[in-house]
Protein backbone atom coordinates (compact mmCIF):
# COMPACT_ATOMS: atom_id res chain seq x y z
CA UNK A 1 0.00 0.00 0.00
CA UNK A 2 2.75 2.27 0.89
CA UNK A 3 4.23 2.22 -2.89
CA UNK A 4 0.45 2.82 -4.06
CA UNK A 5 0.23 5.64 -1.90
CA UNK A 6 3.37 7.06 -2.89
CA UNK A 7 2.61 6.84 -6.34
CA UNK A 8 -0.88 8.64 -6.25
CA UNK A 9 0.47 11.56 -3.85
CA UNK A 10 -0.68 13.86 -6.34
CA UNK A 11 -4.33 12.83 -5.85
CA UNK A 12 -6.44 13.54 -3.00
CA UNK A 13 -7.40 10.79 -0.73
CA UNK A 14 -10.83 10.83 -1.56
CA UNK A 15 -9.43 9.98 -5.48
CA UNK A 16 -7.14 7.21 -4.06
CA UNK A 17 -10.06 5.59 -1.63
CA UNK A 18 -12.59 5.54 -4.87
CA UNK A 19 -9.25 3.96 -7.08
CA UNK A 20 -8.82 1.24 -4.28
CA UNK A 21 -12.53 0.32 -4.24
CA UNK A 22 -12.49 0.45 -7.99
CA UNK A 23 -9.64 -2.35 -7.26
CA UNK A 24 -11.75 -4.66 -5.21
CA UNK A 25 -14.78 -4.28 -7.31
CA UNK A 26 -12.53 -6.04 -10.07
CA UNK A 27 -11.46 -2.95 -12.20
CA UNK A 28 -7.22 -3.17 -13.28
CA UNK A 29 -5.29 -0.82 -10.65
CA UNK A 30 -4.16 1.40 -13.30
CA UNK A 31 -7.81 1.63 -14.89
CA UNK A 32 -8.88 2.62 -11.88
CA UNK A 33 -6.47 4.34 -11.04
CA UNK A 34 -7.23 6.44 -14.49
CA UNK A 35 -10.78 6.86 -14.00
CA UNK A 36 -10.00 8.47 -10.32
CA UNK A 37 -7.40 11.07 -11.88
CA UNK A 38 -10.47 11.77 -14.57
CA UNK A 39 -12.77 12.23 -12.20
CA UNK A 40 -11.33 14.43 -9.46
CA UNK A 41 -9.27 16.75 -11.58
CA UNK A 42 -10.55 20.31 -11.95
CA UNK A 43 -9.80 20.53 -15.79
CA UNK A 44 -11.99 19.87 -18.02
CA UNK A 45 -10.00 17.30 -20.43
CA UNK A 46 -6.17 16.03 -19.67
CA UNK A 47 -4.03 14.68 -21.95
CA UNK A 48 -2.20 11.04 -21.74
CA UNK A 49 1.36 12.78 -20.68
CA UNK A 50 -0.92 14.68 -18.11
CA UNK A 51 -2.49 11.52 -16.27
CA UNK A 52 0.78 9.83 -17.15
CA UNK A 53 3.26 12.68 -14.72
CA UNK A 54 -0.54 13.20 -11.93
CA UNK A 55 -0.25 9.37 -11.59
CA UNK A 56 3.80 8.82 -12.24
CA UNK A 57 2.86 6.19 -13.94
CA UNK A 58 3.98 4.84 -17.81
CA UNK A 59 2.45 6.14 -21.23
CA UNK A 60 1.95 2.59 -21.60
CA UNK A 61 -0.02 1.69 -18.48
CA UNK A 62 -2.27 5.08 -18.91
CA UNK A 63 -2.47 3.84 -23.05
CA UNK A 64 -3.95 0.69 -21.19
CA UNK A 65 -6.04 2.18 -19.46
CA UNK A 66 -7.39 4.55 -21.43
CA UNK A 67 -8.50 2.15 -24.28
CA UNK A 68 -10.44 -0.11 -21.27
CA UNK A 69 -12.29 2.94 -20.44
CA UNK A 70 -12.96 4.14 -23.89
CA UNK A 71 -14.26 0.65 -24.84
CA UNK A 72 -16.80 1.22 -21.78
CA UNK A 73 -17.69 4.59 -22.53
CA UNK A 74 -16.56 5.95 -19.51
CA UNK A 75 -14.06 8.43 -20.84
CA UNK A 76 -13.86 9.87 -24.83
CA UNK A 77 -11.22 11.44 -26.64
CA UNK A 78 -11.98 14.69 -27.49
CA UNK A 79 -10.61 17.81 -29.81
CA UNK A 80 -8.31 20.36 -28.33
CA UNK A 81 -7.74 23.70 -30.68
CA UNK A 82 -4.72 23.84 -30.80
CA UNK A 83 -3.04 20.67 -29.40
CA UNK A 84 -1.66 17.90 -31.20
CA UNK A 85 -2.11 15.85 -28.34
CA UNK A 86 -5.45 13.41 -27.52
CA UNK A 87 -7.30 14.77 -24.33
CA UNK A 88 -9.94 12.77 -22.40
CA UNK A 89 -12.42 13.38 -20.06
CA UNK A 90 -15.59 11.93 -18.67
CA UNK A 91 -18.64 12.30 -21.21
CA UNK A 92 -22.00 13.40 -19.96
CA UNK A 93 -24.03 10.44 -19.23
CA UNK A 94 -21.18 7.99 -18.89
CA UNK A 95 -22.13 6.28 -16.04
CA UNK A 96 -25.88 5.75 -17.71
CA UNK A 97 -23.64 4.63 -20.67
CA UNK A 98 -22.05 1.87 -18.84
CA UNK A 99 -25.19 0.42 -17.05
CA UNK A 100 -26.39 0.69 -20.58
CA UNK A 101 -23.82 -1.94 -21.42
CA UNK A 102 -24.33 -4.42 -19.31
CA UNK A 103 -27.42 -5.33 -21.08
CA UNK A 104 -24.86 -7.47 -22.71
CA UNK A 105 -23.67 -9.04 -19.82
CA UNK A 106 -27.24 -9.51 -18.16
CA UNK A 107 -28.23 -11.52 -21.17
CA UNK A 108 -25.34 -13.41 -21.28
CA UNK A 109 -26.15 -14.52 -17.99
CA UNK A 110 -29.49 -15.30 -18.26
CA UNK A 111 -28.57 -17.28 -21.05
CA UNK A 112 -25.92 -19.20 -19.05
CA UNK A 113 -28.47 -20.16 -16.02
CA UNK A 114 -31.30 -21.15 -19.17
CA UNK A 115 -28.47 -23.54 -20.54
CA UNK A 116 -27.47 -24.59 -17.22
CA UNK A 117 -31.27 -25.50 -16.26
CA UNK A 118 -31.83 -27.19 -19.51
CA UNK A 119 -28.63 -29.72 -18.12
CA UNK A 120 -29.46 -30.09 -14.94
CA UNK A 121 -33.24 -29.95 -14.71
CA UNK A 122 -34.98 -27.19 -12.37
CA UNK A 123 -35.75 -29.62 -9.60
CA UNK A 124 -32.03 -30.82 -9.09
CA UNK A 125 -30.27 -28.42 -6.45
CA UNK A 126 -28.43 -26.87 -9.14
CA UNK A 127 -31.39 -26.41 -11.06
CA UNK A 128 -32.95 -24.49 -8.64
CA UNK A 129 -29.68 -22.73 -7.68
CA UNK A 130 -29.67 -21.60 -11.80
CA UNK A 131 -33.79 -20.90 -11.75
CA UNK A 132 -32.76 -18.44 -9.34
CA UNK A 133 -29.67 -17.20 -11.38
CA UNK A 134 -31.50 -16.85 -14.56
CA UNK A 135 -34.66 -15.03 -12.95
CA UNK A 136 -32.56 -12.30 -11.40
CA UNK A 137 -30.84 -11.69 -14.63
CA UNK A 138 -34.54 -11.68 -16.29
CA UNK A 139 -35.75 -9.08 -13.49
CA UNK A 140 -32.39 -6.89 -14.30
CA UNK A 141 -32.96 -7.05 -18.03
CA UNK A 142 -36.59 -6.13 -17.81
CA UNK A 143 -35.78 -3.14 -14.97
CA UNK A 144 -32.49 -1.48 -16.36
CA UNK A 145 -33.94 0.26 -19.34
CA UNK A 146 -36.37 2.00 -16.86
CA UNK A 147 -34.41 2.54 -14.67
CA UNK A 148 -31.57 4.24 -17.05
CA UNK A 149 -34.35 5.95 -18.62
CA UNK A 150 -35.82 7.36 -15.18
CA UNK A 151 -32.10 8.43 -14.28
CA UNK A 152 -32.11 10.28 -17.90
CA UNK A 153 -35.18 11.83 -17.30
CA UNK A 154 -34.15 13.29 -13.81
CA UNK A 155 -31.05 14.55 -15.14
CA UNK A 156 -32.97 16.70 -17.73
CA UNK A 157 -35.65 17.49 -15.37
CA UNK A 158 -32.61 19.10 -12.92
């Protein structure tokens, strides 16, 4: 931790708590570590060479990085007049983006469990185990559109 801490000096400890629980939740350290330099700086873009000298970190590892969160619409390269260099930043909407996403995942899922049920049968004790796997993934598939929606709708409303 101490060589972590060291490294992210330059961040505030609120920015390296959220980059640590970014870690557990299963995010790469230096995607997370990314996203938390995105997030808490006070300009409006930053370039690779600027997250690369906040975090003292590689042009590789914040290359890395930035392509995971790009793929996940969590961060977007945008122009700079003037520069020659790529700057980033945190679109509007991107964490409504990435719940979007998961849609993916959620059906994937349920897919898994139906597949898994049709093996095993529902009465077996995985079956059931799956029956409940694959109706939670139904509930999230049916709610998260309304849900994102209702989020979008707030935001507009503010």
């Amino acid at each position: 931790m101490s060589d972590e801490r060291t490294s992210m000096a330059a961040l505030s400890d609120p920015a390296e708590q959220l980059a640590l629980t970014l870690t557990q939740g299963g995010l790469q350290r230096m995607t997370a570590r990314v996203l938390a330099a995105l997030l808490f700086t006070d300009q409006e873009t930053m370039t690779a060479g600027e997250i690369a000298e906040t975090l003292s970190i590689s042009s590789g590892s914040v290359s890395t990085a930035v392509k995971a969160l790009t793929t996940v619409g969590l961060i977007e390269r945008v122009p700079a007049p003037g520069s020659r260099r790529e700057h980033f930043r945190l679109p509007e909407g991107a964490w409504a983006t990435l719940m979007s996403g998961q849609n993916t995942t959620v059906k994937t899922m349920r897919e898994a469990a139906e597949q898994g049920i049709a093996t095993t049968g529902e009465d077996s004790i995985a079956g059931r185990r799956l029956v409940e796997m694959r109706d939670f993934y139904d509930y999230l598939w049916r709610e998260l559109p309304a849900l994102i929606d209702r989020w979008k709708g707030q935001k507009v409303g503010q």
